[in-house]
C-alpha atoms as a PDB file:
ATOM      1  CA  UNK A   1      39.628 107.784 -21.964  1.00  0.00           C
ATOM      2  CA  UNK A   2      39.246 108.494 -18.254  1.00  0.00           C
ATOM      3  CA  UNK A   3      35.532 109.301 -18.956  1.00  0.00           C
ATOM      4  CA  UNK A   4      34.709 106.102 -20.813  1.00  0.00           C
ATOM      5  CA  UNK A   5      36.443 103.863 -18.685  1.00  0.00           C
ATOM      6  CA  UNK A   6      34.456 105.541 -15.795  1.00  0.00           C
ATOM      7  CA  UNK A   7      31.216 105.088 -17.992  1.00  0.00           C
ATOM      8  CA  UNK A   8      32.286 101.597 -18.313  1.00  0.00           C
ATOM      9  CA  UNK A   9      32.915 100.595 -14.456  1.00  0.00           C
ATOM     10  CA  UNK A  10      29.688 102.104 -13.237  1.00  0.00           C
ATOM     11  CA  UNK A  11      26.985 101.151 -15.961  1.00  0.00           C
ATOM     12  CA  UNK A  12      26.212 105.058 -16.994  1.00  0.00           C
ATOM     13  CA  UNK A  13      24.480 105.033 -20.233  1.00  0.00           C
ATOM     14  CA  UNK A  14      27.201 106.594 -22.476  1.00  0.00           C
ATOM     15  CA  UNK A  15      26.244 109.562 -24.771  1.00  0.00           C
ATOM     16  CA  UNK A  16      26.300 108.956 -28.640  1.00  0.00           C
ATOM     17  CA  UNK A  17      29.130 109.598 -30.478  1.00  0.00           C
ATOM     18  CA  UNK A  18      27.988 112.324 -33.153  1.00  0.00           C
ATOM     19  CA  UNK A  19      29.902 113.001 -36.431  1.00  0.00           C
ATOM     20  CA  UNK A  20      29.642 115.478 -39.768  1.00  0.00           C
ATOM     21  CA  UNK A  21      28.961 113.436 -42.570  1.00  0.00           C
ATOM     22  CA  UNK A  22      32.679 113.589 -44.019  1.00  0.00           C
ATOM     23  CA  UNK A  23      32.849 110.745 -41.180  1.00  0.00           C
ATOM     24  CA  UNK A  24      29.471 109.500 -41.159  1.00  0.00           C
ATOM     25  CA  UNK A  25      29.726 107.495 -44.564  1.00  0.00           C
ATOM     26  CA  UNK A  26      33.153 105.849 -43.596  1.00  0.00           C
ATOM     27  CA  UNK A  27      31.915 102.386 -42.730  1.00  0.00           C
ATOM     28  CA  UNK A  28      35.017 101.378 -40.825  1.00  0.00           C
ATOM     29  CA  UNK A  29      34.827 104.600 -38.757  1.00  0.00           C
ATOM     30  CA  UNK A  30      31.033 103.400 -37.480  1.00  0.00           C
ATOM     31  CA  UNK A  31      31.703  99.668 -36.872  1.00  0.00           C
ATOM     32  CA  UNK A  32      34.603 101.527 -34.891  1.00  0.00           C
ATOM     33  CA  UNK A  33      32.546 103.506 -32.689  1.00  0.00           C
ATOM     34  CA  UNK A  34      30.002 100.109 -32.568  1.00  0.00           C
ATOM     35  CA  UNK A  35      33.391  98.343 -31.454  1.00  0.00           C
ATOM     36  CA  UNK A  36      33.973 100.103 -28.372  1.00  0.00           C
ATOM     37  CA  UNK A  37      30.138  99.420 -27.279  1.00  0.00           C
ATOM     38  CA  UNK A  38      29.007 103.267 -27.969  1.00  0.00           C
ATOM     39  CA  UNK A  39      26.339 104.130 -30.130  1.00  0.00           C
ATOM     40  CA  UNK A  40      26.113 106.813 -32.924  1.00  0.00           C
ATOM     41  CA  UNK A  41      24.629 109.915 -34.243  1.00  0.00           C
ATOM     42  CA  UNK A  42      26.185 110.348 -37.562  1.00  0.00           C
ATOM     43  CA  UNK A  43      25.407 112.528 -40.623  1.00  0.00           C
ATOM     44  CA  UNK A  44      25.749 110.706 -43.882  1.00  0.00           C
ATOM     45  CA  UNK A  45      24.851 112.125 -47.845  1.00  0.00           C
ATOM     46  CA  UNK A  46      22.562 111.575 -50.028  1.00  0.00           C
ATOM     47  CA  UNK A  47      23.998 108.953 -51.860  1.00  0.00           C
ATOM     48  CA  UNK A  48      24.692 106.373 -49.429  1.00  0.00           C
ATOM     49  CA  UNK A  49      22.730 102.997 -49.715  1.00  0.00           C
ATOM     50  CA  UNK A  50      20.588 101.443 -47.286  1.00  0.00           C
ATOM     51  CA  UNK A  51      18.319  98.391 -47.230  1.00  0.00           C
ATOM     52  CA  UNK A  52      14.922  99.631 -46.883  1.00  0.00           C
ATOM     53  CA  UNK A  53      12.210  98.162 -43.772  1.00  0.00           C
ATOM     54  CA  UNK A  54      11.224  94.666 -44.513  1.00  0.00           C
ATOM     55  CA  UNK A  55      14.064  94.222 -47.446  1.00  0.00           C
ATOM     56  CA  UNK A  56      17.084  92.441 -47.367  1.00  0.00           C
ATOM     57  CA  UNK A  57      20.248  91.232 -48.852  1.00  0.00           C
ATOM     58  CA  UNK A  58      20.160  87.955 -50.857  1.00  0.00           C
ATOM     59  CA  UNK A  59      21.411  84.966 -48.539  1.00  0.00           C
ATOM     60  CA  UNK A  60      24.121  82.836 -50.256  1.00  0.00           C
ATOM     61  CA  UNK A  61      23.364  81.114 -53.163  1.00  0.00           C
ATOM     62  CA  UNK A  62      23.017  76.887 -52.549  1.00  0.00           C
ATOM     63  CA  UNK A  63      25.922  74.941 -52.177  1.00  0.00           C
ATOM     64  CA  UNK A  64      26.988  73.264 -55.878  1.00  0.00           C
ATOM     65  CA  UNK A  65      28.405  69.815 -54.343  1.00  0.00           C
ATOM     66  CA  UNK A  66      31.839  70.987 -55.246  1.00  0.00           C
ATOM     67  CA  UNK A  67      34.055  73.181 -53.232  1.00  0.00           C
ATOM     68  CA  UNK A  68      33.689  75.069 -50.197  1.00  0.00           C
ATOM     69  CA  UNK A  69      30.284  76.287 -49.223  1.00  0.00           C
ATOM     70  CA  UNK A  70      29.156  79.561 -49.861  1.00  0.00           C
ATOM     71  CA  UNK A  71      29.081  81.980 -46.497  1.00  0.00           C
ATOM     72  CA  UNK A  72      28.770  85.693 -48.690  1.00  0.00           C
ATOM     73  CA  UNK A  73      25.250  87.709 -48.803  1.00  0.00           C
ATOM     74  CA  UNK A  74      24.214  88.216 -52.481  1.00  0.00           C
ATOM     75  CA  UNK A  75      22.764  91.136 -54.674  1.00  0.00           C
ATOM     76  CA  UNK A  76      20.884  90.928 -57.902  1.00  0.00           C
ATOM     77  CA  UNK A  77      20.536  93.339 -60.614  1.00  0.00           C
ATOM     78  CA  UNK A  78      16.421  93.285 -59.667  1.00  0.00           C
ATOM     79  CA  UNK A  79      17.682  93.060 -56.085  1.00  0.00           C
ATOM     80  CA  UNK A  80      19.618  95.781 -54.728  1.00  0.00           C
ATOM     81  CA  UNK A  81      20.095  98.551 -51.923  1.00  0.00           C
ATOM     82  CA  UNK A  82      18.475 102.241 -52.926  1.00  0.00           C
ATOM     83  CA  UNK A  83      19.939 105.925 -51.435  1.00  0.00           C
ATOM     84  CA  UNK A  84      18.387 107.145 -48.588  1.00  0.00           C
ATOM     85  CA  UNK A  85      17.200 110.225 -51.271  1.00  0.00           C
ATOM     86  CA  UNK A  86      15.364 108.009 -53.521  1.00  0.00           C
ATOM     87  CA  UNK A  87      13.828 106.267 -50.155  1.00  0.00           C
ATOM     88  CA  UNK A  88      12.756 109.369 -49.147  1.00  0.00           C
ATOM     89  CA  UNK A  89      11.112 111.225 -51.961  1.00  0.00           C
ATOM     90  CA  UNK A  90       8.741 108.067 -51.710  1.00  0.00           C
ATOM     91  CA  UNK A  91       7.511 108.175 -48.379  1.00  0.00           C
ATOM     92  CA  UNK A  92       4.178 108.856 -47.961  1.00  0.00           C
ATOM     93  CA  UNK A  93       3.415 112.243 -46.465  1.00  0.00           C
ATOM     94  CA  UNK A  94       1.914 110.460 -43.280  1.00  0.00           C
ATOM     95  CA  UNK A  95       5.582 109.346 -42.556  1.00  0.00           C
ATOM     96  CA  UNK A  96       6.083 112.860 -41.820  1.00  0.00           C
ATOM     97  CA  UNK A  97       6.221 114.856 -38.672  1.00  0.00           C
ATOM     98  CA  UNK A  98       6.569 117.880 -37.544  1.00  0.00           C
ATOM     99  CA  UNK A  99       9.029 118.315 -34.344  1.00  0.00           C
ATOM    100  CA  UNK A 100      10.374 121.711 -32.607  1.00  0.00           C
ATOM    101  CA  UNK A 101      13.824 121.306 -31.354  1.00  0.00           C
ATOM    102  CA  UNK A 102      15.456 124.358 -29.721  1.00  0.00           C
ATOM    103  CA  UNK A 103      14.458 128.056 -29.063  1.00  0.00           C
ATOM    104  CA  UNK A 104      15.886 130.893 -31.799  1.00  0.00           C
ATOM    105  CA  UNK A 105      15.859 134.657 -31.268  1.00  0.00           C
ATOM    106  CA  UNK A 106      13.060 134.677 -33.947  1.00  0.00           C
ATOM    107  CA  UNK A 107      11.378 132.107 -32.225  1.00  0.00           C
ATOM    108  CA  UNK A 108      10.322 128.410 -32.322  1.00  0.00           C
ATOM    109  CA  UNK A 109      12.925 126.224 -34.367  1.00  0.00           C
ATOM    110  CA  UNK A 110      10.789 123.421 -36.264  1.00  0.00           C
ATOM    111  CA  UNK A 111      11.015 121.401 -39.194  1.00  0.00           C
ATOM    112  CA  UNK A 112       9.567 117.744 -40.475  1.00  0.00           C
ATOM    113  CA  UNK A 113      11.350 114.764 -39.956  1.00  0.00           C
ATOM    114  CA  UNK A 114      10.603 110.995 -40.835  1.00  0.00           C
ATOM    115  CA  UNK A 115      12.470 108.006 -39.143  1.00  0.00           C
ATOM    116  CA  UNK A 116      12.819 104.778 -40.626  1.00  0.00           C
ATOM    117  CA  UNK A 117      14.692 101.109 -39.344  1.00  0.00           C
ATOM    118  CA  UNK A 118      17.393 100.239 -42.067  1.00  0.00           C
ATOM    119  CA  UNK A 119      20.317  98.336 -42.455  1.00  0.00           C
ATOM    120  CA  UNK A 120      23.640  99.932 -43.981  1.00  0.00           C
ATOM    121  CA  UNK A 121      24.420  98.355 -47.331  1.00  0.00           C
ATOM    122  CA  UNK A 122      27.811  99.469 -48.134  1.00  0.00           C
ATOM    123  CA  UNK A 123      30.092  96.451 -49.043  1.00  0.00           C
ATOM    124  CA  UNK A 124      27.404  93.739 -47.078  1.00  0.00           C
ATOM    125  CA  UNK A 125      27.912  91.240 -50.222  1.00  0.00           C
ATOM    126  CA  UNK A 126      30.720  90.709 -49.051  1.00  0.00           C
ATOM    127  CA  UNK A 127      29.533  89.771 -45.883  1.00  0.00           C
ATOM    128  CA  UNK A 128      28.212  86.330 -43.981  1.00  0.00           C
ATOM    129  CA  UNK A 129      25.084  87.939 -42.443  1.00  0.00           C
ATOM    130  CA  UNK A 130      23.662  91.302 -42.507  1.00  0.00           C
ATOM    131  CA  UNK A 131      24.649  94.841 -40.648  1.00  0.00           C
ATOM    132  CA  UNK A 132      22.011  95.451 -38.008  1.00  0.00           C
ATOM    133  CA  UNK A 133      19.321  97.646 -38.405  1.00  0.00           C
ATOM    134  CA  UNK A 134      19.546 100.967 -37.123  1.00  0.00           C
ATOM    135  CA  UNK A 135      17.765 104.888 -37.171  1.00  0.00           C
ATOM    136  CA  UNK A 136      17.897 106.530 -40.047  1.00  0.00           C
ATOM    137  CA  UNK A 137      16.805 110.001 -39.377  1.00  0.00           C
ATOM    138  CA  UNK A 138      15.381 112.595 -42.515  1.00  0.00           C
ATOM    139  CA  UNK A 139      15.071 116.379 -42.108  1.00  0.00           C
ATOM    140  CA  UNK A 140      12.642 117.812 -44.507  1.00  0.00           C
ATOM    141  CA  UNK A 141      12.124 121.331 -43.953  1.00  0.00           C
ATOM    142  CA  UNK A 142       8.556 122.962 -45.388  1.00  0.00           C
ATOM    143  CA  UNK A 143       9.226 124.808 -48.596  1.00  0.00           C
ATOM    144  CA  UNK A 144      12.371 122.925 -49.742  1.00  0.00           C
ATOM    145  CA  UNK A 145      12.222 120.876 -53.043  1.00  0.00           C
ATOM    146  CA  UNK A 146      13.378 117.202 -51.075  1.00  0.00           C
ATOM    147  CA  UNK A 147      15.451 116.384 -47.943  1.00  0.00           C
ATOM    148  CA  UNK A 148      17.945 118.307 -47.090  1.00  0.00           C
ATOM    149  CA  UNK A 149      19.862 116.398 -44.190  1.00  0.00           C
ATOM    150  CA  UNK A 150      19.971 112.709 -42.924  1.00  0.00           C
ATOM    151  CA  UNK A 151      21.442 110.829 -40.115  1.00  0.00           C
ATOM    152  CA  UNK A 152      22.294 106.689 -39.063  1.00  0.00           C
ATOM    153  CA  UNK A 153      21.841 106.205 -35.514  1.00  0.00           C
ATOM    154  CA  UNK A 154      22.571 102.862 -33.678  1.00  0.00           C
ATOM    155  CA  UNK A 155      20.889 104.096 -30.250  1.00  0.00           C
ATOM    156  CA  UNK A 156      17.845 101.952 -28.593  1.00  0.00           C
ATOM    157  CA  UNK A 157      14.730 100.939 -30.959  1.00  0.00           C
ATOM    158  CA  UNK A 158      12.576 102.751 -28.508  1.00  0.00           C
ATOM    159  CA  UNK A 159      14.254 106.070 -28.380  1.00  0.00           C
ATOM    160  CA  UNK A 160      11.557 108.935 -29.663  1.00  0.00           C
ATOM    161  CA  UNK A 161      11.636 110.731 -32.348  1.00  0.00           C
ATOM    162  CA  UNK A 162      11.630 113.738 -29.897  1.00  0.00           C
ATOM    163  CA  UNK A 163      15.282 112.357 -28.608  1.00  0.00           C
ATOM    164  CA  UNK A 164      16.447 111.540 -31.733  1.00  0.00           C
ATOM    165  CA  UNK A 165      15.930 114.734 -33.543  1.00  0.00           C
ATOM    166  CA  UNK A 166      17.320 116.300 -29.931  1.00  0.00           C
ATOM    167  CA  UNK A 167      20.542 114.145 -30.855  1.00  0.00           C
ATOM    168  CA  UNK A 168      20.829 114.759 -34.470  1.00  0.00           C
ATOM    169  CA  UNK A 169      20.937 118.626 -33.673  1.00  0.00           C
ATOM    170  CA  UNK A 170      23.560 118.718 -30.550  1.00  0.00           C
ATOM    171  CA  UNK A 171      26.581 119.628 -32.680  1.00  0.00           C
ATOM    172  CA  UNK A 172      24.819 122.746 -33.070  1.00  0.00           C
ATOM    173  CA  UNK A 173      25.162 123.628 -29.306  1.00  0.00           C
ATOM    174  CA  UNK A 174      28.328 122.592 -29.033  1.00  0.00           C
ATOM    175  CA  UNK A 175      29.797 124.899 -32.181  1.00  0.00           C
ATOM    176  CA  UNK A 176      27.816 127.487 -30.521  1.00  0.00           C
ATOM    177  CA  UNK A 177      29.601 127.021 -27.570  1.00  0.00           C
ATOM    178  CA  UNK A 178      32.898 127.158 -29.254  1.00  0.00           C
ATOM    179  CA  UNK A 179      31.593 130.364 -30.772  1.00  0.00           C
ATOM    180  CA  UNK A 180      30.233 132.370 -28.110  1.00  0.00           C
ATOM    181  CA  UNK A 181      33.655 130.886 -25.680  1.00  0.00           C
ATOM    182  CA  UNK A 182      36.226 132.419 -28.580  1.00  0.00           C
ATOM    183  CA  UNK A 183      33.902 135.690 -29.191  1.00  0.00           C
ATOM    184  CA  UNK A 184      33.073 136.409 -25.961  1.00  0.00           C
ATOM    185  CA  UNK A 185      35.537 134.952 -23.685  1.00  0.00           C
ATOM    186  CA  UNK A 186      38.933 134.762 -25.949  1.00  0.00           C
ATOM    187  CA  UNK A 187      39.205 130.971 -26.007  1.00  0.00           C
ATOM    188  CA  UNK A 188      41.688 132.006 -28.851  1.00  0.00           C
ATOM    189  CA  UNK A 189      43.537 134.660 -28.242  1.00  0.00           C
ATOM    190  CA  UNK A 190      46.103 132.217 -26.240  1.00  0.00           C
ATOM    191  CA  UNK A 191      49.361 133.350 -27.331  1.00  0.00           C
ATOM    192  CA  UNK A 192      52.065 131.391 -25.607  1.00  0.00           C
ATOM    193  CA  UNK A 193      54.099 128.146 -25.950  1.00  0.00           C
ATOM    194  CA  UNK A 194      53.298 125.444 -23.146  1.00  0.00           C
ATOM    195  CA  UNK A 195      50.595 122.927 -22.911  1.00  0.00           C
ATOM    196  CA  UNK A 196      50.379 123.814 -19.274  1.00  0.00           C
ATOM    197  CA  UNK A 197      49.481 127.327 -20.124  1.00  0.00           C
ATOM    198  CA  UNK A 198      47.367 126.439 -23.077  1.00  0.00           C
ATOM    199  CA  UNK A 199      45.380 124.105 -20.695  1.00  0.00           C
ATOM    200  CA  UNK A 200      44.628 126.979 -17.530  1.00  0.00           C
ATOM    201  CA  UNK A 201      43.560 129.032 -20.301  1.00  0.00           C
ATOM    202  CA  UNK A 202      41.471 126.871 -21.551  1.00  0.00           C
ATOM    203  CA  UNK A 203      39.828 125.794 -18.236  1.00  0.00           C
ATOM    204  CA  UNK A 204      39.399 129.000 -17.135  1.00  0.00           C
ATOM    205  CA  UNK A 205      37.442 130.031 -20.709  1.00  0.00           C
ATOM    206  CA  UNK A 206      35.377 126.956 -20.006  1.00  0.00           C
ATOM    207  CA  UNK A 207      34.671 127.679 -16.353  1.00  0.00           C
ATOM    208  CA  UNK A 208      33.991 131.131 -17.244  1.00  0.00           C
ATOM    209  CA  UNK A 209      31.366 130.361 -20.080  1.00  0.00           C
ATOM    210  CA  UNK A 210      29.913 127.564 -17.161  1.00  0.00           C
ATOM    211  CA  UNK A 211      29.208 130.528 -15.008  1.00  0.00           C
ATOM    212  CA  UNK A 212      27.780 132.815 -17.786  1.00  0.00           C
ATOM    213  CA  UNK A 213      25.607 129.738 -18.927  1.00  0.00           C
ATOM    214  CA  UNK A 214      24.088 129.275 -15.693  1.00  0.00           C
ATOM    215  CA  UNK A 215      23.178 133.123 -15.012  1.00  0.00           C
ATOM    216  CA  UNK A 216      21.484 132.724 -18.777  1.00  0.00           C
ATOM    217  CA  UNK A 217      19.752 130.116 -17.980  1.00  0.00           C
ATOM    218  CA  UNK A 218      18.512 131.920 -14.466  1.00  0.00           C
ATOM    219  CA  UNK A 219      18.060 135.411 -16.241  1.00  0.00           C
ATOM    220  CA  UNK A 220      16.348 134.620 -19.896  1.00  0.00           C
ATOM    221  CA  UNK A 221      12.520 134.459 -20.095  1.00  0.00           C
ATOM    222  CA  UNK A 222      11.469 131.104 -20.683  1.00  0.00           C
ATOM    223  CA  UNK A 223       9.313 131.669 -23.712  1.00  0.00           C
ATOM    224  CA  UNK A 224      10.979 133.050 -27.081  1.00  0.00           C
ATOM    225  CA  UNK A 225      11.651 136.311 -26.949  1.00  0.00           C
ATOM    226  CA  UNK A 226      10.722 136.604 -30.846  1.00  0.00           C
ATOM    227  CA  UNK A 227       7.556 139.407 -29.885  1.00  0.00           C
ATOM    228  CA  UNK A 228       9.926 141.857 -28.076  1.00  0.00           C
ATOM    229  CA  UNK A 229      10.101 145.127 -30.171  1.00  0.00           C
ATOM    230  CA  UNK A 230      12.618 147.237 -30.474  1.00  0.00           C
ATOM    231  CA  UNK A 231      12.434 150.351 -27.628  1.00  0.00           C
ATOM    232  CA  UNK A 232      11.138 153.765 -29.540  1.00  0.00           C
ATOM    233  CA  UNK A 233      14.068 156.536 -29.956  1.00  0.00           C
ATOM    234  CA  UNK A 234      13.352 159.175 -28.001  1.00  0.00           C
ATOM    235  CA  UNK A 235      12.465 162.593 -29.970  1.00  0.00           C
ATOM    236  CA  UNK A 236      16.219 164.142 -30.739  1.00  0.00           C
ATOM    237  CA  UNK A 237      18.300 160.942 -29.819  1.00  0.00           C
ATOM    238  CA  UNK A 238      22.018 160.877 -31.785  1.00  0.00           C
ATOM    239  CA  UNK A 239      24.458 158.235 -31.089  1.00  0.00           C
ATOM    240  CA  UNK A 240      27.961 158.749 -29.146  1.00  0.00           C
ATOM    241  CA  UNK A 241      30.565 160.001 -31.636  1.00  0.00           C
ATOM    242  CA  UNK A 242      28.291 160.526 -34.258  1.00  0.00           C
ATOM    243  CA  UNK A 243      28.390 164.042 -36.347  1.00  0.00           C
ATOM    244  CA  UNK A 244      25.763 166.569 -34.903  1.00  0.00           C
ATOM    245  CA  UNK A 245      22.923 167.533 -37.317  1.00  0.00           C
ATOM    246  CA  UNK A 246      23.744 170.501 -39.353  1.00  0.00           C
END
């Protein structure tokens, strides 16, 4: 809370909230995040309904005469929302692009991606006026039958699809993190019974992974490091502790 109210009182663009798709396809858990004036980078499945670029929900039907007057967006059975899978299986194959977003040990990581503006349709007939439109992000790697990831994003219109495929794939840094800090650095071997003691550990398996981050970044070749080979043996090499050749 101290960070967001500091984002707040000095105007610092805040960073997007970003979310598995177990939360991404709660409704009430994005119009929460929209709530507090942050913006999103959520995963949501297959099924989940959007209104498609230059569609919309029915407005409300004319006022009888009689009653009160009707304030509710409309559907029709010839007129309704469609799943962002059956959107995407019929773009055209100009919508899609190929992007490279992060460096593996086997080299470049790349896949295709499409972006389209939509508006989420869950529940909106029940609604006076339609859910903004917002990113909606597809990952379609080469050799895979359809899709095999998407994403809703309420960040700026103008953002790149560069940035956007940049902020759909951050959670994978961050788990890394979390990896490498309990293999490497015993985030979890913590063992005793006090928040205070819980929290130096902690900081100090965070400041330590800072440190080791930085002398990566200073140390590791700049290029992927996918055309190394492996160092020849030398002629009558045999590993410590193993059995001696008969």
């Amino acid at each position: 809370m101290a960070a967001l109210k500091r984002i707040i009182e000095e105007g610092l663009p805040p960073a997007p909230v970003t979310a598995v798709a177990g939360y991404g396809v709660i409704t009430p858990f994005r119009d929460s995040i929209s709530a507090l004036g942050l913006s999103y980078m959520v995963g949501i499945t297959t099924q989940m309904t959007v209104w498609p670029p230059g569609d919309e929900t029915l407005p409300p039907p004319p006022w009888s005469g009689k009653g009160r007057h009707p304030t509710n967006l409309r559907r029709s059975d010839g007129h309704r929302p469609v799943s962002v899978r059956a959107l995407a299986l019929k773009l055209p194959a100009r919508a899609w692009r190929t992007v490279k977003w992060r460096e593996g040990t086997r080299g470049i990581v790349q896949s295709r991606f499409a972006t389209l503006r939509v508006r989420a349709a869950h529940r909106d007939e029940g609604r006076s006026e339609p859910r903004r439109r917002e990113w909606l992000l597809i990952d379609w790697p080469r050799g895979e039958e359809e899709p095999t990831k998407y994403w809703l994003s309420t960040i700026l219109e103008e953002t790149s699809l560069p940035e956007l495929v940049g902020l759909s794939t951050i959670r994978w840094r961050i788990e890394r993190n979390f990896e490498e800090m309990k293999g490497e650095l015993g985030l979890d071997h913590y063992e005793g019974r006090n928040w205070i003691g819980f929290h130096h550990h902690g900081a100090l398996c965070i400041a330590a992974y800072a440190f080791l981050a930085a002398e990566r970044a200073r140390l590791s070749p700049p290029e992927a490091i996918a055309f190394l080979k492996p160092a020849a043996l030398p002629e009558g090499f045999r590993p410590r502790g193993s059995a001696r050749a008969s």
